[in-house]
Protein backbone atom coordinates (compact mmCIF):
# COMPACT_ATOMS: atom_id res chain seq x y z
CA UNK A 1 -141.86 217.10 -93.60
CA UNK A 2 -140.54 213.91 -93.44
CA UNK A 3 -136.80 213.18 -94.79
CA UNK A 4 -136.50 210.55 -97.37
CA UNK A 5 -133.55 208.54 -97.04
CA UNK A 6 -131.50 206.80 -100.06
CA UNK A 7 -129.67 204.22 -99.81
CA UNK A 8 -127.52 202.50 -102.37
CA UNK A 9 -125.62 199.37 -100.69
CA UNK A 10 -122.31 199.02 -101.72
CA UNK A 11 -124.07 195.45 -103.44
CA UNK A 12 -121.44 195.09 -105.75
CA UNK A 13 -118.29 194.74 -103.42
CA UNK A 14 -120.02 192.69 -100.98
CA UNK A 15 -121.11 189.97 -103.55
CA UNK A 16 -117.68 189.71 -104.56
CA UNK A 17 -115.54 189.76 -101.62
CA UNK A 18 -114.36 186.43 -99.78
CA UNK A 19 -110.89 187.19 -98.48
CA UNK A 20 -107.87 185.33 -97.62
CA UNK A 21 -105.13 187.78 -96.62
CA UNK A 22 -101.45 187.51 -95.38
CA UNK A 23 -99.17 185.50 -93.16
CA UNK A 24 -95.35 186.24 -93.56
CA UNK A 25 -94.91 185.78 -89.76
CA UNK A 26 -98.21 184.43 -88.21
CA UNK A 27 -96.36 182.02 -86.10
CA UNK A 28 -94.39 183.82 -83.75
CA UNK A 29 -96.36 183.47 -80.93
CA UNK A 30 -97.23 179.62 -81.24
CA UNK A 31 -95.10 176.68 -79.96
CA UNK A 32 -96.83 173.80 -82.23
CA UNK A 33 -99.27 172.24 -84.96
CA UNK A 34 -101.95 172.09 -82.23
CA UNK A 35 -101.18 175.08 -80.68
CA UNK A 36 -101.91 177.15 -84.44
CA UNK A 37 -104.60 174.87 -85.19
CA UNK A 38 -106.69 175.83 -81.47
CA UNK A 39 -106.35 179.63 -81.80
CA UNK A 40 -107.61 179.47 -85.44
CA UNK A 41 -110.35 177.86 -84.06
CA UNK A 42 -111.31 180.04 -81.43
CA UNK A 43 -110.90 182.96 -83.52
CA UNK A 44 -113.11 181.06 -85.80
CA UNK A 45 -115.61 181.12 -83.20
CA UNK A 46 -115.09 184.64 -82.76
CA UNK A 47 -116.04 185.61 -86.29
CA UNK A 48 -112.17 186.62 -86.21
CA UNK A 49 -112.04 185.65 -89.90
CA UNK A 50 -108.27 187.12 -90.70
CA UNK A 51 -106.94 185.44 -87.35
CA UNK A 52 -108.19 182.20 -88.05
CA UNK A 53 -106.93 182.30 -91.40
CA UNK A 54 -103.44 183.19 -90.68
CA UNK A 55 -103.47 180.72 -88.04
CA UNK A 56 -104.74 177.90 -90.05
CA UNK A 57 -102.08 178.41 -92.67
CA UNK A 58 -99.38 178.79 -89.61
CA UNK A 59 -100.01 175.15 -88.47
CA UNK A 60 -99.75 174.08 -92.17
CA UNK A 61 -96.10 175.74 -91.51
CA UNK A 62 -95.11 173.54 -88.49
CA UNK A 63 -96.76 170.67 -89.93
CA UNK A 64 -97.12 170.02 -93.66
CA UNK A 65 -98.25 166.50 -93.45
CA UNK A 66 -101.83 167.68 -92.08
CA UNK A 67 -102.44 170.03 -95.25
CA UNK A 68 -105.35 168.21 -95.97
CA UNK A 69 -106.75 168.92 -92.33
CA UNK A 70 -105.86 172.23 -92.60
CA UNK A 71 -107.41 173.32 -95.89
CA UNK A 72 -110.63 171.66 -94.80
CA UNK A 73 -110.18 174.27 -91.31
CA UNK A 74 -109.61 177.18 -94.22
CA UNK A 75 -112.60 176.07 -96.18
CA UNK A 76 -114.74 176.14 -93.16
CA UNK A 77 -113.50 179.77 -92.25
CA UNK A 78 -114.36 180.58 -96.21
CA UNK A 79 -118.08 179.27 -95.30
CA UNK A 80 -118.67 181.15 -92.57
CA UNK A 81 -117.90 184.30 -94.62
CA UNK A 82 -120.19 183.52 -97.40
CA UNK A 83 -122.70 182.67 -95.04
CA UNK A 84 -122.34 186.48 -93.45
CA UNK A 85 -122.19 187.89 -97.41
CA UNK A 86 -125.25 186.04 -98.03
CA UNK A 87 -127.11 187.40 -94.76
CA UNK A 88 -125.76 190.74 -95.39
CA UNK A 89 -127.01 190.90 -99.33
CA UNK A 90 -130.41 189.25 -97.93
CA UNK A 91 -130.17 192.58 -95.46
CA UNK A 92 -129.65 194.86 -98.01
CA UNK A 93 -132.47 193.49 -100.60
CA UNK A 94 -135.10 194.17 -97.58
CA UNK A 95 -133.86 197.68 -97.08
CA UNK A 96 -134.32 198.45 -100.57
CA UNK A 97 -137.55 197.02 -100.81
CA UNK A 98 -138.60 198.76 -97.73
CA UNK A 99 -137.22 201.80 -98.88
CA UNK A 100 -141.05 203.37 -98.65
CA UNK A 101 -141.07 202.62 -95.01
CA UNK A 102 -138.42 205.48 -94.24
CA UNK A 103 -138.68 205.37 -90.48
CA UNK A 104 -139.22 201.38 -89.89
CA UNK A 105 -136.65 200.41 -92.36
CA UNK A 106 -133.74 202.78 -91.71
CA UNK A 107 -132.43 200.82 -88.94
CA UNK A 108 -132.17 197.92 -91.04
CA UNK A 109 -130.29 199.73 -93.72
CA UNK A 110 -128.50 200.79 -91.35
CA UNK A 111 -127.39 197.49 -89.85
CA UNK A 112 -127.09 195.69 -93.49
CA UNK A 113 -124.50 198.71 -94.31
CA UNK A 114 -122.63 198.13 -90.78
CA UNK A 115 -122.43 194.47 -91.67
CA UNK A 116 -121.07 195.30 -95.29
CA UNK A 117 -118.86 197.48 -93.96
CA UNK A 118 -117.15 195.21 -91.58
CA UNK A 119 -116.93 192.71 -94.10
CA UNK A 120 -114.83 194.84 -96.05
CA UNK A 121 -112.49 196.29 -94.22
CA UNK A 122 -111.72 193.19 -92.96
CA UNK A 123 -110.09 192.55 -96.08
CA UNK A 124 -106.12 192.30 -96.70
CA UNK A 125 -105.89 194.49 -99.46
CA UNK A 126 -101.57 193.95 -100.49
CA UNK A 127 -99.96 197.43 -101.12
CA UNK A 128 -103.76 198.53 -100.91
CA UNK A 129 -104.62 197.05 -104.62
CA UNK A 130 -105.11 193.52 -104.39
CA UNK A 131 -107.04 191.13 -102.75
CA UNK A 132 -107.26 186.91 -102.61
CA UNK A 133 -111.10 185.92 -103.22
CA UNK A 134 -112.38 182.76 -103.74
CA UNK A 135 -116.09 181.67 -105.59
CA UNK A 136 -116.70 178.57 -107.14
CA UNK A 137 -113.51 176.37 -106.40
CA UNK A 138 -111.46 178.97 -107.94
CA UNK A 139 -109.23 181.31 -106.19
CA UNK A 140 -108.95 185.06 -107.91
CA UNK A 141 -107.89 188.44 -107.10
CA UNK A 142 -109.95 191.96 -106.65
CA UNK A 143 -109.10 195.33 -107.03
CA UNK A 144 -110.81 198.26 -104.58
CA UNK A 145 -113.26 198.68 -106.45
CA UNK A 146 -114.75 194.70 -106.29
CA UNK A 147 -113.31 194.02 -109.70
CA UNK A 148 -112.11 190.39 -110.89
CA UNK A 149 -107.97 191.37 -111.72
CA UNK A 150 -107.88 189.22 -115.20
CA UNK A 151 -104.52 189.33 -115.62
CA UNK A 152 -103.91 187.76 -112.18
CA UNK A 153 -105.58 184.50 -113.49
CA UNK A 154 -107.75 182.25 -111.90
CA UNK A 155 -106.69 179.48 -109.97
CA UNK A 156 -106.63 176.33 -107.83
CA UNK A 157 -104.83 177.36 -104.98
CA UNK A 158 -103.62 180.76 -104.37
CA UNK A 159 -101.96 182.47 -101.42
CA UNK A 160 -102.55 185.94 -100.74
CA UNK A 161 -99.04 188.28 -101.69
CA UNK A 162 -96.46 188.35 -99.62
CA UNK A 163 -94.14 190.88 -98.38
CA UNK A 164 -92.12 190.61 -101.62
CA UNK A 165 -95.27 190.87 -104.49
CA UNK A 166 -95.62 187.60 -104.97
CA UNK A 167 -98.81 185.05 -104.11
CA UNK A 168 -98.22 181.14 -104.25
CA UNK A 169 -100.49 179.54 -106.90
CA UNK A 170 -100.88 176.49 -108.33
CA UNK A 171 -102.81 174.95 -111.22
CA UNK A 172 -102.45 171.64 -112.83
CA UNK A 173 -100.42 170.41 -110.34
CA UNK A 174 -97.65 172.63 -110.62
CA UNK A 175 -96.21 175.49 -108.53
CA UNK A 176 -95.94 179.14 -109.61
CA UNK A 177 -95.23 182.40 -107.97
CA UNK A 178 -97.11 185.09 -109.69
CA UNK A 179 -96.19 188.23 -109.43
CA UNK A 180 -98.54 191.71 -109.32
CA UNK A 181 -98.01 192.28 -112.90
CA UNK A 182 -99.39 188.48 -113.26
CA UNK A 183 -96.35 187.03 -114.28
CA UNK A 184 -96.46 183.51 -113.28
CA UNK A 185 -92.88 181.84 -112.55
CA UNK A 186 -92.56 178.35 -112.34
CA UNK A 187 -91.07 177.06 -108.99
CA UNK A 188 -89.47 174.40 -107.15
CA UNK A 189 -89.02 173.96 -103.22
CA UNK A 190 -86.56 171.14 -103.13
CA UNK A 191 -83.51 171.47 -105.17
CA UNK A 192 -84.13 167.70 -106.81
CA UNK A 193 -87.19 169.67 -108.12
CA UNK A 194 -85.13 171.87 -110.28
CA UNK A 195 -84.88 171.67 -114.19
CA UNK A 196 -84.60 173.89 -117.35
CA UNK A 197 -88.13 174.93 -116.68
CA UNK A 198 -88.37 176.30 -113.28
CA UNK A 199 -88.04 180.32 -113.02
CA UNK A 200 -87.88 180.35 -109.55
CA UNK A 201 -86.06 178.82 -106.14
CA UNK A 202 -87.82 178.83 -102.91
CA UNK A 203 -85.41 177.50 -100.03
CA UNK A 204 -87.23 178.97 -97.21
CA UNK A 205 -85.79 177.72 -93.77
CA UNK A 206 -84.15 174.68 -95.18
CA UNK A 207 -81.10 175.29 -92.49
CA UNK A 208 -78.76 175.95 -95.22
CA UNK A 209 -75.05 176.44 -94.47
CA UNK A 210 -74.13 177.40 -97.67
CA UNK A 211 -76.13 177.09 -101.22
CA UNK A 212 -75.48 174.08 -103.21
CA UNK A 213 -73.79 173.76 -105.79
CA UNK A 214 -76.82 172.50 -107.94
CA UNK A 215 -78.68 175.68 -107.78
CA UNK A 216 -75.71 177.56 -110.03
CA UNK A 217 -76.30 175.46 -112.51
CA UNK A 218 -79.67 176.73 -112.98
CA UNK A 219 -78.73 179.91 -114.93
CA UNK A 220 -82.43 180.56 -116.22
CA UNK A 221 -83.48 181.46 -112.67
CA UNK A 222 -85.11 185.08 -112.53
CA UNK A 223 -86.06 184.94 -108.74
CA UNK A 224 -84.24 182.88 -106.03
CA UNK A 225 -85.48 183.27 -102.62
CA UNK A 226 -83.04 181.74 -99.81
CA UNK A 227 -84.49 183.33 -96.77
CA UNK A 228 -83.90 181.98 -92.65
CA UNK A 229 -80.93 179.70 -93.29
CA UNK A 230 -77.70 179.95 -91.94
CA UNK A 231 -75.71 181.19 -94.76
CA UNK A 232 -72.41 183.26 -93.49
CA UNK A 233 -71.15 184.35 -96.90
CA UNK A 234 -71.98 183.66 -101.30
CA UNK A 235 -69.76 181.93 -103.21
CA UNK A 236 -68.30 183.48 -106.51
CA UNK A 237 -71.61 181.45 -108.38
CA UNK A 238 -74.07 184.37 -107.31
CA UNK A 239 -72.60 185.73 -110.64
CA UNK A 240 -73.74 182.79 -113.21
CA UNK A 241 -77.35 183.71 -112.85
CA UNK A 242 -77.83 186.31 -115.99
CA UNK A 243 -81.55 187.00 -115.74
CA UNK A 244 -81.66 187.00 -111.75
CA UNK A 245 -84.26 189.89 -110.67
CA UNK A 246 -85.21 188.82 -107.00
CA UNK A 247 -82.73 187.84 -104.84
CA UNK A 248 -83.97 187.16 -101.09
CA UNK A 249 -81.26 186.35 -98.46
CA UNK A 250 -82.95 187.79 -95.07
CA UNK A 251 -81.88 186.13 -91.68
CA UNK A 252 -79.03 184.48 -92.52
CA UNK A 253 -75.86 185.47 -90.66
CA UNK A 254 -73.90 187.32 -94.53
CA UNK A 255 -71.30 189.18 -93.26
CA UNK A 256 -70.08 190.21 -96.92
CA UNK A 257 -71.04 189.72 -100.53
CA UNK A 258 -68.62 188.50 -103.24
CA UNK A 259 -68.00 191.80 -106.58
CA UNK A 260 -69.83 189.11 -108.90
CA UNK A 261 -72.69 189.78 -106.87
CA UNK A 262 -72.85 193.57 -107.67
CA UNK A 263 -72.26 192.96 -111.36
CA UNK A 264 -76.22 191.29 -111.68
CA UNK A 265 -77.09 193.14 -114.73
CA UNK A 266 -81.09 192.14 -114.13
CA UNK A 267 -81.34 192.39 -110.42
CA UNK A 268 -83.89 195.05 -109.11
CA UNK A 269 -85.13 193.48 -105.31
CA UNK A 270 -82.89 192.14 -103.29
CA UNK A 271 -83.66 191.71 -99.53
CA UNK A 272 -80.79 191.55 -96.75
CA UNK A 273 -82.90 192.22 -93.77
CA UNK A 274 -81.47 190.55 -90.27
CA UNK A 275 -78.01 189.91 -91.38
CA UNK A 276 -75.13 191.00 -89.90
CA UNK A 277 -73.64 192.58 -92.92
CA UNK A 278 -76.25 195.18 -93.43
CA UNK A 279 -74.65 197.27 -89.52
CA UNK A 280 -71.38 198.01 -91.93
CA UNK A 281 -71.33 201.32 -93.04
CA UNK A 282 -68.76 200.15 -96.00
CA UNK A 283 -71.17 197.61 -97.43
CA UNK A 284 -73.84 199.65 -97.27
CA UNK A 285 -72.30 202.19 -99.60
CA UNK A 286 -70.90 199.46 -102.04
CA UNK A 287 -74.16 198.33 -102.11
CA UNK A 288 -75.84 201.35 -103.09
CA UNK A 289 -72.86 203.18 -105.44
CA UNK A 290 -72.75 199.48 -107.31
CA UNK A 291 -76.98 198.86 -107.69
CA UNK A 292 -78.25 201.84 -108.07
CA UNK A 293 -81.45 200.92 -109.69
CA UNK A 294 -81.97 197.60 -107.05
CA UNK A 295 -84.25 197.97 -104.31
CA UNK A 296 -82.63 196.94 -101.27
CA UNK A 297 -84.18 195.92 -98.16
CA UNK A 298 -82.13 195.94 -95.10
CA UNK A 299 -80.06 198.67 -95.53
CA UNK A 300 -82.53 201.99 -94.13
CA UNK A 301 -81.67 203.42 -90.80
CA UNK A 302 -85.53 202.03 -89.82
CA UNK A 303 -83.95 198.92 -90.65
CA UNK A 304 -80.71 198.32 -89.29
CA UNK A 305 -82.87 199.81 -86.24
CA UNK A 306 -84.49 196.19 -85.98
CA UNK A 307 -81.85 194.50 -86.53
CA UNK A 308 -79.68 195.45 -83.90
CA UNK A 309 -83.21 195.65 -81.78
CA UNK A 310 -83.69 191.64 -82.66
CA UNK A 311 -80.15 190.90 -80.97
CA UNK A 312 -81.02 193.07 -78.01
CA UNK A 313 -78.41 195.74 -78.65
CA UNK A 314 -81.13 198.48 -77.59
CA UNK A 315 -78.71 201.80 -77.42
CA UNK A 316 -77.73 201.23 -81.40
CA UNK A 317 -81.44 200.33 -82.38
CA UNK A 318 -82.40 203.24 -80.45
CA UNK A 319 -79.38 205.53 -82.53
CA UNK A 320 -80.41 204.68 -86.13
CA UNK A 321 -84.27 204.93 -85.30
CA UNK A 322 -83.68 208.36 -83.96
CA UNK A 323 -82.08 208.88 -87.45
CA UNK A 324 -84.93 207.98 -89.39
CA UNK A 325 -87.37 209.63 -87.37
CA UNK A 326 -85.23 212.97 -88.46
CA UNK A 327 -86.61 211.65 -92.41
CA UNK A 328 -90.01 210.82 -91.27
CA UNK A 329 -91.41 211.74 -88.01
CA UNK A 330 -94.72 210.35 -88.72
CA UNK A 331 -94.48 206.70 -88.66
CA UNK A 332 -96.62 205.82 -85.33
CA UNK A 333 -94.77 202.27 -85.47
CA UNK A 334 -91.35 203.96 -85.00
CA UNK A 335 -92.42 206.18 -81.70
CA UNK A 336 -93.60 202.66 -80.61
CA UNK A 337 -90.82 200.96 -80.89
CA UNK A 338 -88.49 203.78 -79.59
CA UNK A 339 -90.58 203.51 -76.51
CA UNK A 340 -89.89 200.07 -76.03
CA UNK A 341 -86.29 200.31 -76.74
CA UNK A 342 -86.19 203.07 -73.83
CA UNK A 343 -87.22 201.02 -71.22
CA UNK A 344 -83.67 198.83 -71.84
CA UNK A 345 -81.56 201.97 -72.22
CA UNK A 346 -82.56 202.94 -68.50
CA UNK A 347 -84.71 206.30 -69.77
CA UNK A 348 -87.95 205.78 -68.87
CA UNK A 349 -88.91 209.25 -68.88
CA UNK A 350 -88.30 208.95 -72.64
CA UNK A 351 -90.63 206.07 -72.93
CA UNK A 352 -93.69 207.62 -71.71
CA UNK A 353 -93.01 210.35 -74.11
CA UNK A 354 -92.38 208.26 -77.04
CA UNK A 355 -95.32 206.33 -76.23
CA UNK A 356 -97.42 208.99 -75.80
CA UNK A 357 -96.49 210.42 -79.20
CA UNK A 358 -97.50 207.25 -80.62
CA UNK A 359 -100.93 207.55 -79.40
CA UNK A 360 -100.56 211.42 -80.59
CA UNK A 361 -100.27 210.10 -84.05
CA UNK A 362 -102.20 206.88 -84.01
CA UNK A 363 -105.03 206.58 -80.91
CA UNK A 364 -105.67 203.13 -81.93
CA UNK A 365 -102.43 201.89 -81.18
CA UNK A 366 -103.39 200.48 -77.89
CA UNK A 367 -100.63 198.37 -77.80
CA UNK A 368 -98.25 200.47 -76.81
CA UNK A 369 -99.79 201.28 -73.89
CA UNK A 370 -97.95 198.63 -72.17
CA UNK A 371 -94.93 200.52 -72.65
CA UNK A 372 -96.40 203.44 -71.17
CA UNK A 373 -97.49 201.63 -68.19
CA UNK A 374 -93.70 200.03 -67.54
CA UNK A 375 -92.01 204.14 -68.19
CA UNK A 376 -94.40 204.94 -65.34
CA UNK A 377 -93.94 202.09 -63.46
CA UNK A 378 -90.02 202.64 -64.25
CA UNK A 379 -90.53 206.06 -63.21
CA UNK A 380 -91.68 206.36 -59.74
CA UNK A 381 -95.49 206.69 -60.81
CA UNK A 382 -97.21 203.73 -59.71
CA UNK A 383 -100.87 205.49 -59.22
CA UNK A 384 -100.52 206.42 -63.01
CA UNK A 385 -98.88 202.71 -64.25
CA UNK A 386 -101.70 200.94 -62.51
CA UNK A 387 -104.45 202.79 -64.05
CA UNK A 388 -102.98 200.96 -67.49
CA UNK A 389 -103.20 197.75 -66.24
CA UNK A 390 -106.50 197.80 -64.25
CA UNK A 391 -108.17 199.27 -67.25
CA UNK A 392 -106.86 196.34 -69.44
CA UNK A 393 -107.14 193.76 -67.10
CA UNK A 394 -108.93 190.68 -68.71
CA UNK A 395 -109.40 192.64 -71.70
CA UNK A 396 -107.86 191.90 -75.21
CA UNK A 397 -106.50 195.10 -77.55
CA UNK A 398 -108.21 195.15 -80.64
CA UNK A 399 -105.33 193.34 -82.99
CA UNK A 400 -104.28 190.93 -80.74
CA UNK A 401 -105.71 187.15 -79.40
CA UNK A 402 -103.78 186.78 -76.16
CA UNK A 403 -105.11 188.45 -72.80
CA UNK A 404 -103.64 191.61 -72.08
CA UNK A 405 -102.32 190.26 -68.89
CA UNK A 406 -100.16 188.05 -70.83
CA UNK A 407 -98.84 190.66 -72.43
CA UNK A 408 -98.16 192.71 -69.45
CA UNK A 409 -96.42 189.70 -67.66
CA UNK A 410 -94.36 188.76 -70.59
CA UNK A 411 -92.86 192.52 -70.88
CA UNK A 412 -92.12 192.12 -67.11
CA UNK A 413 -90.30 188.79 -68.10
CA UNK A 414 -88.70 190.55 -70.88
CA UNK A 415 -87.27 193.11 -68.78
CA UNK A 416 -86.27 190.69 -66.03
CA UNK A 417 -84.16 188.83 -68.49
CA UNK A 418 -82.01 191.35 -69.72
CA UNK A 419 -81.67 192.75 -65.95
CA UNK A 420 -83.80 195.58 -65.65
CA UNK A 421 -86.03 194.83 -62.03
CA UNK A 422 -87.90 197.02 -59.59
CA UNK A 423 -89.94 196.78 -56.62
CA UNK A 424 -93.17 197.03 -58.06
CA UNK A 425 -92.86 194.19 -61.09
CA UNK A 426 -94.33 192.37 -58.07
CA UNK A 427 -97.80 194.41 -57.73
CA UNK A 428 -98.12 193.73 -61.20
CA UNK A 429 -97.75 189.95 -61.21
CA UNK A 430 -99.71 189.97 -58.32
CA UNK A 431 -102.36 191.65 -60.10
CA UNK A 432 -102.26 189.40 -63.32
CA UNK A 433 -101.69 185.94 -61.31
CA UNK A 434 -103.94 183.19 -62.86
């Protein structure tokens, strides 16, 4: 007796997804405009439809005078997804029809499903709830289940959410950040932008020495966002803002906050990540005993693990990261990092471990596989190190654009620079020479 297959395509998702999805940080690893605007093109090519985007939006970061050349890049990266929806709903409207046909059609179903599949978990889902579609000129927001979010509006441009629950949208001309409870604030990026109307500050990277003196005469502000500057301290101001909720001041160089800061009464996310301030024990307590009901970024042993990582101080990242592992000994991206931080601390016995309790808890983090080749290396266990990097030679891992060579080379370089050599760093940039 023959088996009768059903199938029931998952039609409704895939006629409503068209994703854009995140970039807090895209454009770390590019140098320039043209630089971001080449690998969004060959990921492009690719069919690398999350790459491209991020990259696309990265050389809109480095150079905002091309936006126009950019979006038209984006728009061409939202084409070639429709044109896969369309070819994967054409798919799935012959496998139903064939459905009679068991054994002739069933590969096709098959296939169309794949297709669908890939489509969707492709998509950059923020705090696995929301994603950024776009249909007809407008630019919307889906839940899990394919659903429209109406209360997250429709609009002209939109940005997918970023690390802090908030998208970029505009309509009308003007600027809002909306939040997830759709919320939209009114904002300004240049301080002559402010008035009584704007909600929100944005000063991202403006190279800031201090705030001025403007900005505390905006006391309506609810969220003001004054991330990568150089700010070394608040003045007494911080207090005049009444209805302040969000307050962002990562990477800056704060080495203490003024009382009038702790006395907020609205604040509930503030962000100190990559600041100085946030390795002192005393703050970290005032800051916690004074805002109890604040969510604080910055301030977990995970981290003040990073930053003391990010200015190379590899025994103290390695210290606190030990201490949150005690919490949570489950987060794969912790063991990966303690790896890495072991080959600095001279224990590379202890990075092959770590490392190999990342792949324990997480086989597809490839990645760190380059730290398990360099604790072999390290280690006296060449045979075993080169195994690594002849089975990833020319090869790419599966979340990354740059050759795996590259990646071995520039860990070599890493080490190099802060000291850390060994015979056999040559073998491998013998092996990995262009």
């Amino acid at each position: 007796m023959e088996t009768t297959w059903k199938f029931e395509p998952p039609m409704k998702l895939i006629s409503c997804l068209l994703f854009l999805f995140f970039l807090p940080l895209a454009a770390n690893a590019q140098n320039n405009y043209t630089q971001a605007i080449q690998q969004g093109d060959d990921a492009l090519r690719k069919k690398q439809f999350k790459t491209a985007i991020n990259k696309y939006f990265a050389a809109e970061a480095f150079d905002p005078s091309k936006k126009a050349e950019v979006q038209k890049k984006v728009n061409r990266a939202f084409d070639a997804i429709e044109a896969l929806r369309r070819e994967a709903e054409q798919a799935s409207r012959l496998a139903q029809d064939a459905l009679a046909q068991v054994k002739v059609e069933q590969r096709r179903t098959e296939s169309a499903l794949d297709q669908a599949n890939k489509l969707i978990s492709a998509f950059y889902f923020y705090a696995d709830r929301f994603a950024l579609a776009f249909k007809e000129n407008e630019f919307y927001f889906l839940d899990k289940n394919g659903d429209p979010v109406t209360k997250l509006g429709k609009w002209e441009k939109a940005e997918q959410f970023d690390r802090r629950g908030f998208a970029k949208v505009e309509n009308n001309a003007l600027s809002y950040l909306l939040d997830t409870l759709g919320n939209a604030y009114r904002v300004a990026y240049e301080i002559q932008d402010l008035g009584p109307e704007v909600q929100a500050l944005d000063l991202f990277a403006k190279r800031l020495g201090q705030i001025p003196e403007k900005v505390f005469q905006q006391s309506q502000l609810e969220i003001l966002l004054v991330e990568n500057n150089w700010l070394k301290s608040l003045p007494k101001g911080i207090g005049l803002f009444p209805n302040l909720t969000t307050l962002d001041l990562s990477s800056n160089q704060l080495i203490d906050l003024p009382m009038e800061l702790y006395k907020l009464p609205k604040l509930t996310y503030m962000d100190l990540r990559d600041n100085p301030l946030v390795k002192e024990e005393t703050v970290r307590q005032r800051l916690i005993q004074f805002l109890p009901n604040c969510t604080i970024h910055g301030i977990s042993d995970a981290e003040i693990s990073s930053t003391f990582a990010r200015e190379k101080q590899f025994s103290q990242a390695s210290y606190y990261l030990r201490k949150a592992l005690e919490s949570d000994s489950s987060n794969y991206k912790d063991w990966y990092n303690l790896s890495w931080y072991a080959l600095f601390t001279d224990n590379p016995e202890n990075a092959i471990k770590f490392a190999l309790k990342t792949l324990e808890l997480n086989p597809e983090a490839q990645r760190v596989e380059t730290n398990l080749a360099l604790g072999y290396l390290l280690s006296d266990q060449w045979p075993k190190a080169n195994s690594i990097y002849l089975k990833w030679k020319g090869k790419r891992f599966h979340d990354q654009i740059r050759l795996c060579d590259d990646i071995f080379l520039q860990d070599i370089t890493d080490l190099e620079d802060a000291g850390i050599t060994h015979p056999d760093f040559e073998k491998v940039k013998k092996l990995f020479e262009k």
